[in-house]
C-alpha atoms as a PDB file:
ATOM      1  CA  UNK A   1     -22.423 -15.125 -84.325  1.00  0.00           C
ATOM      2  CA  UNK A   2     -23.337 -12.258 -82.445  1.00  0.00           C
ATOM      3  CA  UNK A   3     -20.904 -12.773 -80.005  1.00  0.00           C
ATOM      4  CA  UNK A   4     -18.013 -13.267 -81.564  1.00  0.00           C
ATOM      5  CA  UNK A   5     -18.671  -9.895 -83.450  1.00  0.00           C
ATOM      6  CA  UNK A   6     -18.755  -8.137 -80.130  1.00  0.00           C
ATOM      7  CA  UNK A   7     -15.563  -9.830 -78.804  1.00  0.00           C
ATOM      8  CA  UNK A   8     -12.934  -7.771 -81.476  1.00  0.00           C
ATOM      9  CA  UNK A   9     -15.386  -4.526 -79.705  1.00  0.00           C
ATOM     10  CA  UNK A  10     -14.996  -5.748 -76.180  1.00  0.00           C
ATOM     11  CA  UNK A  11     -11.433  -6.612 -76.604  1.00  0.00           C
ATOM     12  CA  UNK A  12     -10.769  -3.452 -77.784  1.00  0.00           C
ATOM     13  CA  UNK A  13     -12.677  -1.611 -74.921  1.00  0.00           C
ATOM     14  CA  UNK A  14     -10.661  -3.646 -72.641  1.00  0.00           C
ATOM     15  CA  UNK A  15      -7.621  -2.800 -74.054  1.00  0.00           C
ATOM     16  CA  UNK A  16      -8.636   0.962 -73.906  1.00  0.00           C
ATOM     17  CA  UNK A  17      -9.481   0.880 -70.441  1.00  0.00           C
ATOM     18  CA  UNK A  18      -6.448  -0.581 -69.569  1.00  0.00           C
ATOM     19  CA  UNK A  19      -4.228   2.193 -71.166  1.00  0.00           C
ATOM     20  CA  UNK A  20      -6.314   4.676 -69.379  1.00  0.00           C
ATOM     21  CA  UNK A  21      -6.082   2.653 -66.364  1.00  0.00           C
ATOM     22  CA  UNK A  22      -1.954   2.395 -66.957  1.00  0.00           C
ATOM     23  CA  UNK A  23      -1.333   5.953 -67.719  1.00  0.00           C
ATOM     24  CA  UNK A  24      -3.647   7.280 -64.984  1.00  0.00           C
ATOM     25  CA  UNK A  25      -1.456   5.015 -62.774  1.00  0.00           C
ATOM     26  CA  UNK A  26       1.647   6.496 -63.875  1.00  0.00           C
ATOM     27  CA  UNK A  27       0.919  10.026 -63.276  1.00  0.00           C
ATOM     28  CA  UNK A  28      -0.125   9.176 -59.835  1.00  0.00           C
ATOM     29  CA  UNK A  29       3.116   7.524 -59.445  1.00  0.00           C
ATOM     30  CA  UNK A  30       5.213  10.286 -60.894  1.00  0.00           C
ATOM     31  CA  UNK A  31       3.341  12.967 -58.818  1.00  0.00           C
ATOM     32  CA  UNK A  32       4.143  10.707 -55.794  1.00  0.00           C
ATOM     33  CA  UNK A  33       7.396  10.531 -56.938  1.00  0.00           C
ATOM     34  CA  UNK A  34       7.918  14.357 -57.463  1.00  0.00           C
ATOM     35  CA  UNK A  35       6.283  15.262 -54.329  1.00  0.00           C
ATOM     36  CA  UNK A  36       8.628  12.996 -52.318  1.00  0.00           C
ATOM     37  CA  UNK A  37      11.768  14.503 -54.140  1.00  0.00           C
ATOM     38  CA  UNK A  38      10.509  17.903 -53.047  1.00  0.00           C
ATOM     39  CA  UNK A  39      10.552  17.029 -50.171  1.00  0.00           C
ATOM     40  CA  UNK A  40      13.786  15.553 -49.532  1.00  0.00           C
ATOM     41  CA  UNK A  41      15.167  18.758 -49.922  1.00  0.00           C
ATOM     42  CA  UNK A  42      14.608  19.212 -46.154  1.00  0.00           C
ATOM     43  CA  UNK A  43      14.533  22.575 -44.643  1.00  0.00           C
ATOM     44  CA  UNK A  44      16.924  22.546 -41.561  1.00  0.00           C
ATOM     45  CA  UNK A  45      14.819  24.519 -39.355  1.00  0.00           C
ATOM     46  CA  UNK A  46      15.787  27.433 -37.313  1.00  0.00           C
ATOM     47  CA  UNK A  47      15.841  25.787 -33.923  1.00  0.00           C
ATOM     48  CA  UNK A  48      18.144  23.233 -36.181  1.00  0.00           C
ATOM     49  CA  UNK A  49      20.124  26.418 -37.145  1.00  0.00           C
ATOM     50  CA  UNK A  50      20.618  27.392 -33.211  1.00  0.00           C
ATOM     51  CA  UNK A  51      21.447  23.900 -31.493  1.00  0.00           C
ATOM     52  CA  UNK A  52      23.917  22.676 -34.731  1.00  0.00           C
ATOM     53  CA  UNK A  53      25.352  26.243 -35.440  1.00  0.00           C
ATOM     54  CA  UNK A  54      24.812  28.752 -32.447  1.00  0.00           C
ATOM     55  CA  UNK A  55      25.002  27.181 -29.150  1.00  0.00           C
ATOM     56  CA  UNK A  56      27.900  24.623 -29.703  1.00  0.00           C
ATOM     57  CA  UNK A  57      29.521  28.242 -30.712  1.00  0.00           C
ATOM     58  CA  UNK A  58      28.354  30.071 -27.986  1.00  0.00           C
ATOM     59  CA  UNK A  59      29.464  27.391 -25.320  1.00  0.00           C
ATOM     60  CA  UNK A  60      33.179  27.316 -25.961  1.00  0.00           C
ATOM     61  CA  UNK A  61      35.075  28.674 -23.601  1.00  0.00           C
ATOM     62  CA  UNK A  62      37.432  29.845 -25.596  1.00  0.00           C
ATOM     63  CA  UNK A  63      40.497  32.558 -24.201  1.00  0.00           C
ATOM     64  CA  UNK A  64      39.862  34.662 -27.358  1.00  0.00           C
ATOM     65  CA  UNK A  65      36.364  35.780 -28.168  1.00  0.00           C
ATOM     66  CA  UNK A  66      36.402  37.793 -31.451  1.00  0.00           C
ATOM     67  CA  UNK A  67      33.510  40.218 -31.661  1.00  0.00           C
ATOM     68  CA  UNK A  68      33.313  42.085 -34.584  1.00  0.00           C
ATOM     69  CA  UNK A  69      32.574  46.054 -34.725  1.00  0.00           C
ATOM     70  CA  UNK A  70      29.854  46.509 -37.278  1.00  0.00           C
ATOM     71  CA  UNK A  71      27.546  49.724 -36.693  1.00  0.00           C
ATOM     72  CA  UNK A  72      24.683  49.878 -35.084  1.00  0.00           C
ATOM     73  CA  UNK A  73      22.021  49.948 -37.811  1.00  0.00           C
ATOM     74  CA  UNK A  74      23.429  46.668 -38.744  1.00  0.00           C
ATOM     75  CA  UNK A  75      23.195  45.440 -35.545  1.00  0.00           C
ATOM     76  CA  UNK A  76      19.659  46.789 -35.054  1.00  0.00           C
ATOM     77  CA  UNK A  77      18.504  44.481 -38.339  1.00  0.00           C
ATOM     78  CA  UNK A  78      20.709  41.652 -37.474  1.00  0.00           C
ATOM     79  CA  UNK A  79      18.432  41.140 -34.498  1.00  0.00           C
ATOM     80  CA  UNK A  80      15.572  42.157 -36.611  1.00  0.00           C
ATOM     81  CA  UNK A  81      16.371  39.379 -39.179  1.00  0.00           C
ATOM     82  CA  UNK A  82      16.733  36.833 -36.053  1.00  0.00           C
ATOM     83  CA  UNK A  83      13.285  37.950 -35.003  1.00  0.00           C
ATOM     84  CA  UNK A  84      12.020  37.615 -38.623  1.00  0.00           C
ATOM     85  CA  UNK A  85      13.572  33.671 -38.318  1.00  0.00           C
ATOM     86  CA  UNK A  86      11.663  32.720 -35.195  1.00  0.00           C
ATOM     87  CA  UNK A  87       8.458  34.013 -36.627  1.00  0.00           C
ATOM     88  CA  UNK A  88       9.301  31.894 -39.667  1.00  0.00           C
ATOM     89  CA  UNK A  89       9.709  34.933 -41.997  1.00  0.00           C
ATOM     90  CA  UNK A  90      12.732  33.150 -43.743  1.00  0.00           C
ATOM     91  CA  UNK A  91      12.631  34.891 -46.676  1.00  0.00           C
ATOM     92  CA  UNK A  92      11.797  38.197 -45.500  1.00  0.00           C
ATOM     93  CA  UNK A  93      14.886  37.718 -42.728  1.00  0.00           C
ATOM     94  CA  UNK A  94      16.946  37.253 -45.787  1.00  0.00           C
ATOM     95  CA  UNK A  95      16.057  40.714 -47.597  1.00  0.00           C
ATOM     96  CA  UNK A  96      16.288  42.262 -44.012  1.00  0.00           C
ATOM     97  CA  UNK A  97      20.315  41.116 -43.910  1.00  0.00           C
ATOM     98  CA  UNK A  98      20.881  41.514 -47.610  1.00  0.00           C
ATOM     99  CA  UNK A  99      20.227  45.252 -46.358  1.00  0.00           C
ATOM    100  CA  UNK A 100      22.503  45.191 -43.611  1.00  0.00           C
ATOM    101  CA  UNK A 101      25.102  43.698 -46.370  1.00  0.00           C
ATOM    102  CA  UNK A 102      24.569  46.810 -47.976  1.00  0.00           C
ATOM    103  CA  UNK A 103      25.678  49.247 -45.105  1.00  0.00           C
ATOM    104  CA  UNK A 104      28.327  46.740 -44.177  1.00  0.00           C
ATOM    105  CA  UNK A 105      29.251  44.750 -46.865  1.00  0.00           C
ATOM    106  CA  UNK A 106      32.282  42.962 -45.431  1.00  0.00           C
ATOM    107  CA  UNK A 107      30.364  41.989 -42.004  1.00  0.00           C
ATOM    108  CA  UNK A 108      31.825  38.528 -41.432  1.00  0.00           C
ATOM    109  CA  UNK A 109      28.673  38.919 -38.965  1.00  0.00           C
ATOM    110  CA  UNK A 110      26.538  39.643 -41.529  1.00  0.00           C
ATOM    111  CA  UNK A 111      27.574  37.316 -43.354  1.00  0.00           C
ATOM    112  CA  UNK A 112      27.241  34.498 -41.321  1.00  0.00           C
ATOM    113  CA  UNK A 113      23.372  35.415 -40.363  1.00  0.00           C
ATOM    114  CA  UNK A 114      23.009  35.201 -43.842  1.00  0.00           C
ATOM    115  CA  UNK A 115      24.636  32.060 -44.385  1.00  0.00           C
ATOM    116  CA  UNK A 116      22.829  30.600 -41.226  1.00  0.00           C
ATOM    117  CA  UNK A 117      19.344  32.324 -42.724  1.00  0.00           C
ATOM    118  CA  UNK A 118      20.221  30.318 -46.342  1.00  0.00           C
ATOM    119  CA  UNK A 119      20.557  27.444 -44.480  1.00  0.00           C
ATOM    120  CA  UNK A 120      16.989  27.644 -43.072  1.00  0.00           C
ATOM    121  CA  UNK A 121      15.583  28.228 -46.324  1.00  0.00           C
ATOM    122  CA  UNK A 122      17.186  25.222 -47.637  1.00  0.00           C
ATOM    123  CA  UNK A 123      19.467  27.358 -49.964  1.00  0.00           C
ATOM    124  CA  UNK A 124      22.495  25.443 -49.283  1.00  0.00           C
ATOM    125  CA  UNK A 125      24.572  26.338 -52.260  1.00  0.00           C
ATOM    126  CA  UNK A 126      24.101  30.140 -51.035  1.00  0.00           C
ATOM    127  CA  UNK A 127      24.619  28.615 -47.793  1.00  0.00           C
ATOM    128  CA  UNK A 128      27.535  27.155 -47.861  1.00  0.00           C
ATOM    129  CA  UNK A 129      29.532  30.626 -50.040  1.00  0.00           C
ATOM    130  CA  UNK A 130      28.443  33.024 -47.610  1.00  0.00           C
ATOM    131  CA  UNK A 131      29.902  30.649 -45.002  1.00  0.00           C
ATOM    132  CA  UNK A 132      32.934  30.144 -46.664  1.00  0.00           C
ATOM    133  CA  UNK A 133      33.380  33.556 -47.360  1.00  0.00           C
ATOM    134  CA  UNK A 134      33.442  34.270 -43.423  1.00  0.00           C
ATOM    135  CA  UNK A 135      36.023  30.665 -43.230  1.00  0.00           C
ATOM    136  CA  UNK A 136      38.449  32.790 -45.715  1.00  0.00           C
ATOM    137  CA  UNK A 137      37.382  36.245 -44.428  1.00  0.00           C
ATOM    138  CA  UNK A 138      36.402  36.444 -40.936  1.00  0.00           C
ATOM    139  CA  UNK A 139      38.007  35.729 -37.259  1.00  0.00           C
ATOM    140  CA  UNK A 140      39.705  32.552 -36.885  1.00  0.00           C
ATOM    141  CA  UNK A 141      38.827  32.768 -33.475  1.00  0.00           C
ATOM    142  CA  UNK A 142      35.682  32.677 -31.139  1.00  0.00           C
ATOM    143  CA  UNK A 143      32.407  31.401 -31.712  1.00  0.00           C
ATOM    144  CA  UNK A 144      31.777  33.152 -35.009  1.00  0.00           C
ATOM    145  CA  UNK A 145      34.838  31.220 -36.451  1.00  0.00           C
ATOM    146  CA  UNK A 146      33.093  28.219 -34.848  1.00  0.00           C
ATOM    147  CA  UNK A 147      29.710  29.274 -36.380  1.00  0.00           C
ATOM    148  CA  UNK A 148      30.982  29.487 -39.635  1.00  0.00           C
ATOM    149  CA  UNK A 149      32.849  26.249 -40.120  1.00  0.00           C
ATOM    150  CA  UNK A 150      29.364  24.229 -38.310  1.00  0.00           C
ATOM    151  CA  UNK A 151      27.208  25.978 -41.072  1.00  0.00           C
ATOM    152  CA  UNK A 152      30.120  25.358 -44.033  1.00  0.00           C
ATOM    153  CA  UNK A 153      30.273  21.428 -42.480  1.00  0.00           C
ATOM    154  CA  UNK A 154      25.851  21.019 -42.422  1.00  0.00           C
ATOM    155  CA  UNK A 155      25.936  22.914 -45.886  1.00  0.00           C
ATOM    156  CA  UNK A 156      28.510  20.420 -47.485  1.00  0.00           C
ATOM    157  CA  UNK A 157      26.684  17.529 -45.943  1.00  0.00           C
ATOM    158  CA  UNK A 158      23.490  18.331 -47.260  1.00  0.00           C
ATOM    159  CA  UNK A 159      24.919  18.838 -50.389  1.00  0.00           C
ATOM    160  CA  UNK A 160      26.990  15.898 -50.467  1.00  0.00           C
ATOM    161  CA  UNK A 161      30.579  17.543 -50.356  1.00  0.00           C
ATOM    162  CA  UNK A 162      32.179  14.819 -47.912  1.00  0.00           C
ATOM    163  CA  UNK A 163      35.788  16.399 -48.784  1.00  0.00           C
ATOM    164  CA  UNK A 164      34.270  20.273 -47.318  1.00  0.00           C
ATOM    165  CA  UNK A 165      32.310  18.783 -44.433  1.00  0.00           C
ATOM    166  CA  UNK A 166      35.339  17.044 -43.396  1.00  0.00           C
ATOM    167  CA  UNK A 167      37.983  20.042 -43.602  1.00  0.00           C
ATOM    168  CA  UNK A 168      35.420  22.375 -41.546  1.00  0.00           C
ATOM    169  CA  UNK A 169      34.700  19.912 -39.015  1.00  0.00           C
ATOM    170  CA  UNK A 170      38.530  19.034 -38.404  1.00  0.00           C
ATOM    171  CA  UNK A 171      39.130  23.331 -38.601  1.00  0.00           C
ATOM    172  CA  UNK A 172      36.624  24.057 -35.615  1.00  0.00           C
ATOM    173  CA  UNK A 173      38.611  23.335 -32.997  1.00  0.00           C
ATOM    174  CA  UNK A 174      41.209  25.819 -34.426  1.00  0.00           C
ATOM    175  CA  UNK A 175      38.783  28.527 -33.511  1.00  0.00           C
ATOM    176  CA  UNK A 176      39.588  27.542 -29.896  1.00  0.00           C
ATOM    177  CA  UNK A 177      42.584  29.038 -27.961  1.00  0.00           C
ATOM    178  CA  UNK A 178      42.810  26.825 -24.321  1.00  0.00           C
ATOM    179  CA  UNK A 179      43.768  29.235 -21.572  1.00  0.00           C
ATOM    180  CA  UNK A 180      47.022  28.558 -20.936  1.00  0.00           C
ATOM    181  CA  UNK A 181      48.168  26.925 -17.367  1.00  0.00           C
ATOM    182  CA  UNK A 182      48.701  29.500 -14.505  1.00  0.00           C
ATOM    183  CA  UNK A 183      51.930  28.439 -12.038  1.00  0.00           C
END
């Protein structure tokens, strides 16, 4: 008699255990879960930054190169903020050009360090305005033009803007003026 007095007592310490056992369970699961969103939001690394963005850019041989004039304290943290990058000072690169925004607030250069510098971070909303602020804004020639549109195209990718990525791919070979035939 015993025994089946105990089973109502076991049953429920059963049933208890297995509650425990199920929400236990899903917290793991969720935190698995949450950690594995957080990291899809991948980080598109510097060296990312230089063979998508910079060097394509840099190769071209285009007929017009556009550099633009921007003063020399800007240009003096612009390489600053690159140095910042390759240390993997991301965030402190992006106060450093925010500054240089601030002596030279239209710098299409500028601005397209700190679009490239969002982009590292794996800001890609910020990303992808300061780069289409230097599509609307800056050259439409030479390898900043190019810059631009590469870092407009990887932002809209990344955040799933088919429609943008496609426009600034097609627009990068406008940036490009062929020399023209010599007779």
């Amino acid at each position: 008699m015993q025994n089946n007095r105990d089973r109502p007592k076991q049953f429920l310490e059963t049933k208890r255990q297995s509650e425990v056992f199920i929400r236990v369970s899903f917290v793991i699961l969720m935190a698995l879960l949450l950690s594995h969103c957080s990291n899809r939001k991948s980080h598109v690394e510097e060296a990312d930054v230089e063979e998508i963005v910079r060097n394509p850019a840099a190769d071209n041989e285009s007929l017009i190169q556009v550099t633009p004039l921007v003063p020399a304290a800007v240009m003096t943290l612009i390489q600053q903020a690159n140095q910042q990058l390759s240390d993997g000072g991301v965030a402190e690169a992006i106060l450093t050009l925010k500054r240089a925004l601030t002596i030279s607030p239209s710098s299409a250069l500028v601005q397209q360090n700190l679009a490239e510098a969002y982009l590292t971070d794996g800001d890609y909303k910020e990303a992808m305005y300061w780069s289409t602020l230097v599509v609307n804004q800056g050259p439409d020639q030479g390898s900043l033009c190019e810059r631009s549109r590469r870092t407009q195209a990887l932002a809209a990718e990344l955040l799933n803007q088919p429609d943008v990525q496609a426009r600034a791919l097609e627009s990068i070979e406008s940036c490009s003026t062929a020399q023209p035939e010599r007779y």
